[in-house]
C-alpha atoms as a PDB file:
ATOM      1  CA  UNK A   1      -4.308   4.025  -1.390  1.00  0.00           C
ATOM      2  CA  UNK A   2      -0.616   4.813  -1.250  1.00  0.00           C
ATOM      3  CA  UNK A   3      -0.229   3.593   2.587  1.00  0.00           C
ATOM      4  CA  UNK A   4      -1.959   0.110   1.468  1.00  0.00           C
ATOM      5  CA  UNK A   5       1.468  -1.852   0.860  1.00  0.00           C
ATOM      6  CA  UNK A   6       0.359  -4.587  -2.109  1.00  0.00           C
ATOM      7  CA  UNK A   7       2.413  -6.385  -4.428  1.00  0.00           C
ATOM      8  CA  UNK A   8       3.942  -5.358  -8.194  1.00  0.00           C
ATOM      9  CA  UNK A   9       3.188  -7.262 -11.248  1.00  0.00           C
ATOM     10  CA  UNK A  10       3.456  -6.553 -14.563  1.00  0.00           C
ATOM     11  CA  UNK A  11       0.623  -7.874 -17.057  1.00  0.00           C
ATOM     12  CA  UNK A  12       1.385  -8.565 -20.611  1.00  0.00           C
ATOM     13  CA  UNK A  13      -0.825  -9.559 -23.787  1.00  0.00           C
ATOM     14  CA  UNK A  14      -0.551  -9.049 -27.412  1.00  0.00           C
ATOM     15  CA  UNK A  15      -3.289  -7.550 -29.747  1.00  0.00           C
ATOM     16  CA  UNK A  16      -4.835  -9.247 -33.082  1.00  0.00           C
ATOM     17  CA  UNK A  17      -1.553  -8.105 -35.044  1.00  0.00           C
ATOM     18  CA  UNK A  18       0.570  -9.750 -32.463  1.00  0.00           C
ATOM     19  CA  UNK A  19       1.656  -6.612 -30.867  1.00  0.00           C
ATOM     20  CA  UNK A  20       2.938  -6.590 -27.312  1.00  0.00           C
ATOM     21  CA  UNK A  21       1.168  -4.633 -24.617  1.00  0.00           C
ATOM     22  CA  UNK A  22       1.629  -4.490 -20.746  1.00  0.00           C
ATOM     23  CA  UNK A  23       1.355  -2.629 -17.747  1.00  0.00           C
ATOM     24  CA  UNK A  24       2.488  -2.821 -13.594  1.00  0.00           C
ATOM     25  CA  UNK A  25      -1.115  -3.262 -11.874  1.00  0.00           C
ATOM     26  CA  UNK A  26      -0.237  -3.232  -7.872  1.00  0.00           C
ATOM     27  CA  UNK A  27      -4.530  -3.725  -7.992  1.00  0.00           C
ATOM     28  CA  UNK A  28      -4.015  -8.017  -8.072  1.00  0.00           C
ATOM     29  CA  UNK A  29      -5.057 -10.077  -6.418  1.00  0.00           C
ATOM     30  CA  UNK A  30      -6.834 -14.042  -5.703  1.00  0.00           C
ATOM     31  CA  UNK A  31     -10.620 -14.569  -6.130  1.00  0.00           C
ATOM     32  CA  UNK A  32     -11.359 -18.086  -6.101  1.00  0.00           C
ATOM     33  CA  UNK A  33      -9.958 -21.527  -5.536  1.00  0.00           C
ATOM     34  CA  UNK A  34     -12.425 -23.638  -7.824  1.00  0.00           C
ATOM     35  CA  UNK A  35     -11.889 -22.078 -10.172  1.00  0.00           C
ATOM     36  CA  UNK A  36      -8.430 -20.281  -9.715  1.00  0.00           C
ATOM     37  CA  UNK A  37      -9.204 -17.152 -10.622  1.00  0.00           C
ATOM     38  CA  UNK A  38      -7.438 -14.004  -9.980  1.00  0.00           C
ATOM     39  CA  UNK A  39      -8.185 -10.358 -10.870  1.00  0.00           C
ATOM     40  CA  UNK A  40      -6.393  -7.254 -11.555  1.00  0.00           C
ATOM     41  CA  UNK A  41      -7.675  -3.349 -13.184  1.00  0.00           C
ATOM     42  CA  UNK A  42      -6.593  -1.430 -15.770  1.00  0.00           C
ATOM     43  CA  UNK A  43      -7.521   2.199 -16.073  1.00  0.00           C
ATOM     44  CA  UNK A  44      -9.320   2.960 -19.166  1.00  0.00           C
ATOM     45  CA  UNK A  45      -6.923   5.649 -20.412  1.00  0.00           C
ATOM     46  CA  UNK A  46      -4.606   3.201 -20.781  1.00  0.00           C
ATOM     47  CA  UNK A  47      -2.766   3.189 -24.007  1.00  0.00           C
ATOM     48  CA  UNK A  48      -2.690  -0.836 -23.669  1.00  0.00           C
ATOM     49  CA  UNK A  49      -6.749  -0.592 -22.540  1.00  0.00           C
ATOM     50  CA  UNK A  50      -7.669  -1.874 -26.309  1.00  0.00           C
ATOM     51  CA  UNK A  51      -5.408  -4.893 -26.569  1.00  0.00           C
ATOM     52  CA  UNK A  52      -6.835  -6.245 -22.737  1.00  0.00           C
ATOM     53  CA  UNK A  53     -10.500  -5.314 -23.592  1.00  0.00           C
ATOM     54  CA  UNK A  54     -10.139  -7.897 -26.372  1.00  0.00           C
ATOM     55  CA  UNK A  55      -6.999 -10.353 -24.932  1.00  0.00           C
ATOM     56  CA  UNK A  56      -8.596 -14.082 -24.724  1.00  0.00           C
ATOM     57  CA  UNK A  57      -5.382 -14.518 -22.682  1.00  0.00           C
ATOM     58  CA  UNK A  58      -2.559 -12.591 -20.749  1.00  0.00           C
ATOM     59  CA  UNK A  59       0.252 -13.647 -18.224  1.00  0.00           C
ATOM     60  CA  UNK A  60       0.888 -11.816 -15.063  1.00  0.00           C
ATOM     61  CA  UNK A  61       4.151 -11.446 -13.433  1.00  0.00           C
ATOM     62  CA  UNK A  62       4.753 -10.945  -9.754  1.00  0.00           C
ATOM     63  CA  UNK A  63       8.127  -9.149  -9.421  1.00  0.00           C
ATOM     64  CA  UNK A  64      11.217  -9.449  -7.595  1.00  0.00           C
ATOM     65  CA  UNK A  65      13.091  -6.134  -5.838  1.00  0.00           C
ATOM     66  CA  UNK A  66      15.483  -6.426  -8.861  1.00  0.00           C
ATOM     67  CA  UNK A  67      12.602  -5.458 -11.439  1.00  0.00           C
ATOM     68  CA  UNK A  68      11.628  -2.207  -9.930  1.00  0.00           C
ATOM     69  CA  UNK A  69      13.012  -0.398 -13.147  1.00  0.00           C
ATOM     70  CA  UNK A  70      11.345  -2.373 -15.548  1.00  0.00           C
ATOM     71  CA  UNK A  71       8.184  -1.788 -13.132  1.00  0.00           C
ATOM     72  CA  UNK A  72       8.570   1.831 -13.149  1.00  0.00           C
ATOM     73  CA  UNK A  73       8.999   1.608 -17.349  1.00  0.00           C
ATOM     74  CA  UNK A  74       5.468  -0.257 -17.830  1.00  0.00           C
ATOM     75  CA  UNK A  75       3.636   2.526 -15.697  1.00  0.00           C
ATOM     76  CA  UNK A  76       5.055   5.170 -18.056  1.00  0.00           C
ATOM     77  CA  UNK A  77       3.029   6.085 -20.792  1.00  0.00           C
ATOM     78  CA  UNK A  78       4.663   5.700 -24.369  1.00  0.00           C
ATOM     79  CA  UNK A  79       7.283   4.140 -22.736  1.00  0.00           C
ATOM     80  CA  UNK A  80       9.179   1.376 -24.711  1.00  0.00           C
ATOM     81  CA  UNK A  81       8.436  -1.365 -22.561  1.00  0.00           C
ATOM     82  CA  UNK A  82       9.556  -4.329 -24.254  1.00  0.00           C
ATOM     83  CA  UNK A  83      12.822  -3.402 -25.156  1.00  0.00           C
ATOM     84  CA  UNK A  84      15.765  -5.452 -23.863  1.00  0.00           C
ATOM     85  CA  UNK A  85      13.575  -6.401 -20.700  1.00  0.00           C
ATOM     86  CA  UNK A  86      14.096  -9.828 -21.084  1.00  0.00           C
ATOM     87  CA  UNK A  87      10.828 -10.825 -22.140  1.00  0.00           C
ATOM     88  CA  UNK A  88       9.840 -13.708 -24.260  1.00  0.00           C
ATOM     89  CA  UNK A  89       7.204 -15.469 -25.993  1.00  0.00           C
ATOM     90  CA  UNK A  90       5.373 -18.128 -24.433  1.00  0.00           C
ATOM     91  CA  UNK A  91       3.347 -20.978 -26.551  1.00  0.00           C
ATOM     92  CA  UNK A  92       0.793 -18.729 -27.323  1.00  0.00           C
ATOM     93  CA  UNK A  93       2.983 -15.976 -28.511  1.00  0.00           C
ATOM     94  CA  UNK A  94       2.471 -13.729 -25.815  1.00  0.00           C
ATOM     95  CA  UNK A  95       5.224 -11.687 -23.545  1.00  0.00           C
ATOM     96  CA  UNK A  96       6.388 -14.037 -20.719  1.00  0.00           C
ATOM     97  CA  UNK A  97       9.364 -12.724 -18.057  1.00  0.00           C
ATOM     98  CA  UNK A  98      11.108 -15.577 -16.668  1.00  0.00           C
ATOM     99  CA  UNK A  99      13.290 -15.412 -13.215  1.00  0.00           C
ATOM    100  CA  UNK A 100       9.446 -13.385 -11.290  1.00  0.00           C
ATOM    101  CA  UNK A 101       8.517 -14.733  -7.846  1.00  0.00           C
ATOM    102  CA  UNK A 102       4.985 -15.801  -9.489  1.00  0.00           C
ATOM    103  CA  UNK A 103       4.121 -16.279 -13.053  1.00  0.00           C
ATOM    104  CA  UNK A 104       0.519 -17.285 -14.143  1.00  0.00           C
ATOM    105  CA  UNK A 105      -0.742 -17.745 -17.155  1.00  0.00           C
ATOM    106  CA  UNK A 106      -4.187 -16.647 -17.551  1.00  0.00           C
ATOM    107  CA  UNK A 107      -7.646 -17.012 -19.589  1.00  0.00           C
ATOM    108  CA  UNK A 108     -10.051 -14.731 -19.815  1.00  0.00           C
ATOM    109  CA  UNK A 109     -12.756 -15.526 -17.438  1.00  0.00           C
ATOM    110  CA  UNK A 110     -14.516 -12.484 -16.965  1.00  0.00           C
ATOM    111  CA  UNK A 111     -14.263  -8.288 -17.536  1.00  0.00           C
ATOM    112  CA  UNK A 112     -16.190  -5.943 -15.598  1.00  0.00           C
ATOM    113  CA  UNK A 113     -16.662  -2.464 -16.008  1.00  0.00           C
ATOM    114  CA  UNK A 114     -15.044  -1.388 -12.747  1.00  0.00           C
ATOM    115  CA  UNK A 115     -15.540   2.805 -13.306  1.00  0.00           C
ATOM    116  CA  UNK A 116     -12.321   4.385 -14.931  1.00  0.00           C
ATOM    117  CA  UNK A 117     -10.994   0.804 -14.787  1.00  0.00           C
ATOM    118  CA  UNK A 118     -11.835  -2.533 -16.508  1.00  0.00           C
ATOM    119  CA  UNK A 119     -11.487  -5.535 -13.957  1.00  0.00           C
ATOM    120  CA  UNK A 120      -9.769  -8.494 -15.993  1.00  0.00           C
ATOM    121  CA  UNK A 121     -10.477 -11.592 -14.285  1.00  0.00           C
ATOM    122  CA  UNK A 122      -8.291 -14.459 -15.555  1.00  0.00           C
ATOM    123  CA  UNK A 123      -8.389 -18.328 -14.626  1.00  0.00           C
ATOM    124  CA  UNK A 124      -5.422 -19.664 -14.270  1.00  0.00           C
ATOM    125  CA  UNK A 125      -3.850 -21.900 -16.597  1.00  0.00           C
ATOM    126  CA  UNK A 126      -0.514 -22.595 -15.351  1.00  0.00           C
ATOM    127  CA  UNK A 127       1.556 -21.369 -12.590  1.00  0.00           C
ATOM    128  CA  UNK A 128       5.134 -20.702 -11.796  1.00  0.00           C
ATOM    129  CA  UNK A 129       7.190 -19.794  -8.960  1.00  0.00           C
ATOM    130  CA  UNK A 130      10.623 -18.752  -7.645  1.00  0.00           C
ATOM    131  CA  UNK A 131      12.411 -18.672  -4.717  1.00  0.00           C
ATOM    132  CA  UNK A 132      13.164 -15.221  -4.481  1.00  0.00           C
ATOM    133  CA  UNK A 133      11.145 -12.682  -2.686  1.00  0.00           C
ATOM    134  CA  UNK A 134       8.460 -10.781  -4.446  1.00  0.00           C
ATOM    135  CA  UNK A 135       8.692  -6.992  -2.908  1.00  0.00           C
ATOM    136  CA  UNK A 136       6.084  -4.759  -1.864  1.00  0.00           C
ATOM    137  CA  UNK A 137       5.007  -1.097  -3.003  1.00  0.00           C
ATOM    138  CA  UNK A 138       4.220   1.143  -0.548  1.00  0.00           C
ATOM    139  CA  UNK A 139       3.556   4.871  -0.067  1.00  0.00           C
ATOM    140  CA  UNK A 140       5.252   5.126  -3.595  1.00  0.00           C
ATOM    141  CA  UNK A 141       8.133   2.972  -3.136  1.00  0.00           C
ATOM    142  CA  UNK A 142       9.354  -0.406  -3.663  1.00  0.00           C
ATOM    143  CA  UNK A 143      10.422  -2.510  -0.843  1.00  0.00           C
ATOM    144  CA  UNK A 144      12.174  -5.902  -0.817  1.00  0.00           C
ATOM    145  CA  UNK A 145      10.692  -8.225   2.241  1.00  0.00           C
ATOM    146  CA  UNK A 146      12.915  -9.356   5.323  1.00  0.00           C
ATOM    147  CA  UNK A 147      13.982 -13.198   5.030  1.00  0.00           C
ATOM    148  CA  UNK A 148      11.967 -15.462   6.574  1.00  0.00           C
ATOM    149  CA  UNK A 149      13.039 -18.279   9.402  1.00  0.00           C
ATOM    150  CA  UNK A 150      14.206 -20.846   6.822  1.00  0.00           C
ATOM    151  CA  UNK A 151      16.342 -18.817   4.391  1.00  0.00           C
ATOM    152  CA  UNK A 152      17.639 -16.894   7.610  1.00  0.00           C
ATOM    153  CA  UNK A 153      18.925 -19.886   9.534  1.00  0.00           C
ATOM    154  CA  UNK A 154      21.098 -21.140   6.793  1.00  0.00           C
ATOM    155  CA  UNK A 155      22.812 -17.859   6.608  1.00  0.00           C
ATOM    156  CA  UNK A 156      26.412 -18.344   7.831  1.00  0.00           C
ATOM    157  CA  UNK A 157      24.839 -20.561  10.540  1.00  0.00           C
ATOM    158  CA  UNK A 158      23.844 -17.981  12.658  1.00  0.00           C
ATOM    159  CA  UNK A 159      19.935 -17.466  13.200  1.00  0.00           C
ATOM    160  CA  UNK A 160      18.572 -14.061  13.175  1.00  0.00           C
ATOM    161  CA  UNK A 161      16.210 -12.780  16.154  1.00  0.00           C
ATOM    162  CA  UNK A 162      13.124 -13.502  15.628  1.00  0.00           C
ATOM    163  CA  UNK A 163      12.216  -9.772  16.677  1.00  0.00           C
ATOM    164  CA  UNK A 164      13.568  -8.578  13.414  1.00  0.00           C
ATOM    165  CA  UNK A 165      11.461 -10.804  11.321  1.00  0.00           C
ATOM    166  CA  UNK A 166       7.575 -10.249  10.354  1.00  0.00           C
ATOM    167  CA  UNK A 167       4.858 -12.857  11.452  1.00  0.00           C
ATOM    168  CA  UNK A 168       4.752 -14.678   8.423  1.00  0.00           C
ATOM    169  CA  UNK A 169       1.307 -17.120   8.411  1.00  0.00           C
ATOM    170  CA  UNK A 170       0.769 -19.867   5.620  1.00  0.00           C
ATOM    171  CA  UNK A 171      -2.450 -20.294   3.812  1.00  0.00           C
ATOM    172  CA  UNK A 172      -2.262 -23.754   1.896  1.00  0.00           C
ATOM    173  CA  UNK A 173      -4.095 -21.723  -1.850  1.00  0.00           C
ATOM    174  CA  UNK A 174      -4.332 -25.503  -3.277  1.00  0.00           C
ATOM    175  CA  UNK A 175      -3.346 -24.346  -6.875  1.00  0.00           C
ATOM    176  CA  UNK A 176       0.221 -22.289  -5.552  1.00  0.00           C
END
């Protein structure tokens, strides 16, 4: 699955105690319009696979080129993810990262055994977006995205080929 280039978020909850957990899922992705749902998979080795087996709620965050360090932390076992990455709590107390391409806030709408992973399907609460790029990990890398035709134009007035840019198509997703 390397060579299938997919997003990075990272996916935070806390635990009964009000510990915070999280992890980078690249497995995310949109499942429904009425209702928004989304889903993403955790591997059940996780050391964070308690805490999501029993989170009512969690917030995932799609990430900009910039986080690819604090990416690379949450996929580390034992790692201490939480410290000094910026993260705060939102109104339910759980670990929120501001300044992500996408934020949603998510409920619990359905887990399914998915194998060695559970599939946490969320509905979403409340969304958030940036301007900035999210970037894109591929065959083990991260890799910011190209500007598109709007942000490119406005750059010292001077329009980029449109040869250099990817086809970029727009799906109106009603609740993004």
């Amino acid at each position: 699955m390397a060579s299938f280039p997919s997003g990075a978020t990272i996916v935070t909850t806390s635990d009964s105690d009000g510990r915070w957990w999280g992890f980078t899922a690249s497995s995310f992705c949109s499942v429904s319009m009425d209702p928004p749902l989304v889903l993403t998979c955790l591997a059940n080795t996780a050391q964070c696979f308690p805490a999501f087996a029993e989170a009512a709620r969690w917030n995932i965050h799609v990430l900009q080129h910039r986080h690819a360090d604090l990416a690379m932390r949450f996929a580390t076992r034992g790692a201490a993810k939480f410290d000094g990455a910026g993260f705060q709590p939102d109104a339910d107390g759980l670990p929120f990262l501001k300044d992500v391409s996408i934020s949603l806030r998510c409920t619990t709408y359905s887990k399914v055994d998915g194998g060695d992973h559970l599939v946490l399907i969320g509905r979403v609460e409340e969304v958030g977006q940036a301007e900035e790029m999210p970037f894109v990990y591929f065959r083990r890398k991260f890799h910011a995205l190209p500007l598109g035709d709007d942000q490119v134009a406005g750059k010292a007035g001077q329009a980029q080929s449109r040869a250099s840019l990817p086809v970029v198509i727009e799906l109106d997703l009603g609740w993004m």
